[in-house]
C-alpha atoms as a PDB file:
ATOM      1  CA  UNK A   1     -12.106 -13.474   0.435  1.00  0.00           C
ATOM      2  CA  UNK A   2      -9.516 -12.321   2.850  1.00  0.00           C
ATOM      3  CA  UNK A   3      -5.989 -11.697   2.565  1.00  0.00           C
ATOM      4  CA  UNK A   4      -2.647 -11.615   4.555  1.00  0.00           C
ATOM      5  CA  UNK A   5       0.965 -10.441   3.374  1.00  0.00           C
ATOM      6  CA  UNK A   6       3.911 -11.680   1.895  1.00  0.00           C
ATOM      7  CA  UNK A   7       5.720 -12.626   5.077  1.00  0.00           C
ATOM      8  CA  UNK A   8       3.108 -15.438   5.406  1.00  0.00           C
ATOM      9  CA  UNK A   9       4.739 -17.780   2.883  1.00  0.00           C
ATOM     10  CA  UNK A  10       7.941 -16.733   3.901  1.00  0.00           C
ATOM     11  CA  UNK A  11       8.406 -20.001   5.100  1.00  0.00           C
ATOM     12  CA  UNK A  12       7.571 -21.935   2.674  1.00  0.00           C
ATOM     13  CA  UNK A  13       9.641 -19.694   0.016  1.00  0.00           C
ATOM     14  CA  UNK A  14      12.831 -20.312   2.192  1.00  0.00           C
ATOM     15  CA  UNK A  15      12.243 -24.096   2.341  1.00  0.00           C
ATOM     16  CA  UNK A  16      11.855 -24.792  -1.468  1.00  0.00           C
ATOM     17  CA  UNK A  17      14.854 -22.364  -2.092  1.00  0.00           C
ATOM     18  CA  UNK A  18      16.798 -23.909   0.049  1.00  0.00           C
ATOM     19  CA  UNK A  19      17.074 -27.300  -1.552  1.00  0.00           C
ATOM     20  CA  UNK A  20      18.485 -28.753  -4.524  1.00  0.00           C
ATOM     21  CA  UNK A  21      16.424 -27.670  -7.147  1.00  0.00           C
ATOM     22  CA  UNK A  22      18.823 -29.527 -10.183  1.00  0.00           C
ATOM     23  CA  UNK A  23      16.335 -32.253 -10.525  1.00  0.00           C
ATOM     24  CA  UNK A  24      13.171 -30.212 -10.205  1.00  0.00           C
ATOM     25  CA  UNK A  25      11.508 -30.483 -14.517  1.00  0.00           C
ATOM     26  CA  UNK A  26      11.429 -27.017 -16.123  1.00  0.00           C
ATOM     27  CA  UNK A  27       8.775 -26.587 -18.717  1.00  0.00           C
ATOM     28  CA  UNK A  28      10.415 -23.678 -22.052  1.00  0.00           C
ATOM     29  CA  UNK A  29       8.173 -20.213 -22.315  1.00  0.00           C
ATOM     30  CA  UNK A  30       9.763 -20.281 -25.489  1.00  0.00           C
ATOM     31  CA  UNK A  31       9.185 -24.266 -27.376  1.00  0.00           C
ATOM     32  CA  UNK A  32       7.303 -25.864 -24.213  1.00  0.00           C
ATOM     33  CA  UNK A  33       9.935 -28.458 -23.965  1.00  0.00           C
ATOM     34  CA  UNK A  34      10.018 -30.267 -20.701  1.00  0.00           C
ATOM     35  CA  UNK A  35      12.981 -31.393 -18.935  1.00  0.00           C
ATOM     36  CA  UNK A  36      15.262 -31.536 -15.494  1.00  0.00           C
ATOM     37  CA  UNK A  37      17.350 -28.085 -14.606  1.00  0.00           C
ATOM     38  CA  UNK A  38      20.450 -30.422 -14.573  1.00  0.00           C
ATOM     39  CA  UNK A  39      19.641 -30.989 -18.399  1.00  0.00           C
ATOM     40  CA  UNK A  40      19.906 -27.016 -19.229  1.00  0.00           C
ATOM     41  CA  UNK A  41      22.765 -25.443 -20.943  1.00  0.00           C
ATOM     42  CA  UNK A  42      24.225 -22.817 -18.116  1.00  0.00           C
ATOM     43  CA  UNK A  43      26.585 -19.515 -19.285  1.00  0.00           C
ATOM     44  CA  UNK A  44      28.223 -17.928 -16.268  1.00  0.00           C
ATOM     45  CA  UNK A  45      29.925 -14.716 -16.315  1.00  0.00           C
ATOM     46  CA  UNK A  46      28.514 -11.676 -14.210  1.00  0.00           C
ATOM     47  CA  UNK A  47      25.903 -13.855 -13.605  1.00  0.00           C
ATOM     48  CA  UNK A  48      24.325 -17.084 -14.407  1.00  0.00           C
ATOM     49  CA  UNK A  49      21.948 -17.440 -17.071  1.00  0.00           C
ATOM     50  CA  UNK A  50      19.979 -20.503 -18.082  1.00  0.00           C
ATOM     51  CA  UNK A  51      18.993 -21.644 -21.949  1.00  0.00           C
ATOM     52  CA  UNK A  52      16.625 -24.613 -23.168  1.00  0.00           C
ATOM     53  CA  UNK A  53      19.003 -26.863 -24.811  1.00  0.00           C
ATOM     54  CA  UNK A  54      16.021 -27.143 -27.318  1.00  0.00           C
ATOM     55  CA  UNK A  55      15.272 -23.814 -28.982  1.00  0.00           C
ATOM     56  CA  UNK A  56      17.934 -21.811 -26.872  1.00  0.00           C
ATOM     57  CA  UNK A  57      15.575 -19.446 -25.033  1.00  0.00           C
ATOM     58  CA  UNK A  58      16.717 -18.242 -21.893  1.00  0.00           C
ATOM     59  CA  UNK A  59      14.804 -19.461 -18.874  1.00  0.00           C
ATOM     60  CA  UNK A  60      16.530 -17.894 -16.006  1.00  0.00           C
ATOM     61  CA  UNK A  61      18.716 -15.333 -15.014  1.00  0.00           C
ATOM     62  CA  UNK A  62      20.720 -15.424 -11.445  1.00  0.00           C
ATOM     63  CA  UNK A  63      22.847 -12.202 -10.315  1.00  0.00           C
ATOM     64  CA  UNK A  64      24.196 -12.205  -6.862  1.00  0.00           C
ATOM     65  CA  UNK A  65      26.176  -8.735  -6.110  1.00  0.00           C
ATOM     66  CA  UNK A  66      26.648  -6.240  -3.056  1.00  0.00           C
ATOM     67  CA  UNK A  67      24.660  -8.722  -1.026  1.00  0.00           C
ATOM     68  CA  UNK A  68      21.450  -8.915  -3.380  1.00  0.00           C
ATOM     69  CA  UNK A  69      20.112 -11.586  -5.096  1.00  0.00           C
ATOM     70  CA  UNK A  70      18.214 -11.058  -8.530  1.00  0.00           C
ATOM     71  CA  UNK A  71      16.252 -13.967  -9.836  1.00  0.00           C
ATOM     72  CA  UNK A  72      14.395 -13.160 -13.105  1.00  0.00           C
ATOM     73  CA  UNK A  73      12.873 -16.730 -14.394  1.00  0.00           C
ATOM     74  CA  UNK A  74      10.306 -15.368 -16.826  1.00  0.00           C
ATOM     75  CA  UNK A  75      11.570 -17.800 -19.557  1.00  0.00           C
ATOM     76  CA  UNK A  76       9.890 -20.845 -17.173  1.00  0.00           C
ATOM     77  CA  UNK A  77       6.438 -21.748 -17.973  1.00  0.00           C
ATOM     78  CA  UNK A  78       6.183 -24.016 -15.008  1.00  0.00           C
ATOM     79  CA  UNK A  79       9.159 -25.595 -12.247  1.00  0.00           C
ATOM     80  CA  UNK A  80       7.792 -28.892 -11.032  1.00  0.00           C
ATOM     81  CA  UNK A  81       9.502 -31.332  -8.170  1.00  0.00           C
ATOM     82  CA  UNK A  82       8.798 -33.555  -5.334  1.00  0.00           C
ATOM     83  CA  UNK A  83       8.982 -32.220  -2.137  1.00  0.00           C
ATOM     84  CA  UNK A  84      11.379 -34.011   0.801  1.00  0.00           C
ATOM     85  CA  UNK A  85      10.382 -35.825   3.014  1.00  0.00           C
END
């Protein structure tokens, strides 16, 4: 099987990051619980970080600084929505 690069879902990258990803279901790493983003308990300081309102663990991480943006979400088992349109 073949392969191209990265830039080839660049696209489609910049379109689902783009929207409003509040009511997209977030499934815990940590207790599998299932739920909307909106539902998640959200600490903000030098950053934002995201918890499961059920066991606590933290699901994502957001920095923004100097121009970057850092994204770690290794505390999401799966990010589900419905695409627009």
């Amino acid at each position: 099987m073949s392969h191209v690069d990265g830039n080839a879902i660049a696209g489609d990258l910049g379109a689902i990051f783009a929207g409003d990803l509040s009511m997209a279901v977030a499934t815990c790493d940590g207790c599998g619980a299932t739920g909307p983003v909106a539902t998640v308990m959200v600490y903000e300081g030098m950053g934002e970080v995201l918890r499961c309102p059920e066991c606590d663990t933290v699901l994502l991480r957001l920095i923004r600084s100097r121009g970057e943006t850092r994204l770690d979400m290794r505390g999401i088992r799966l990010l589900r929505w419905q695409s627009a349109g």
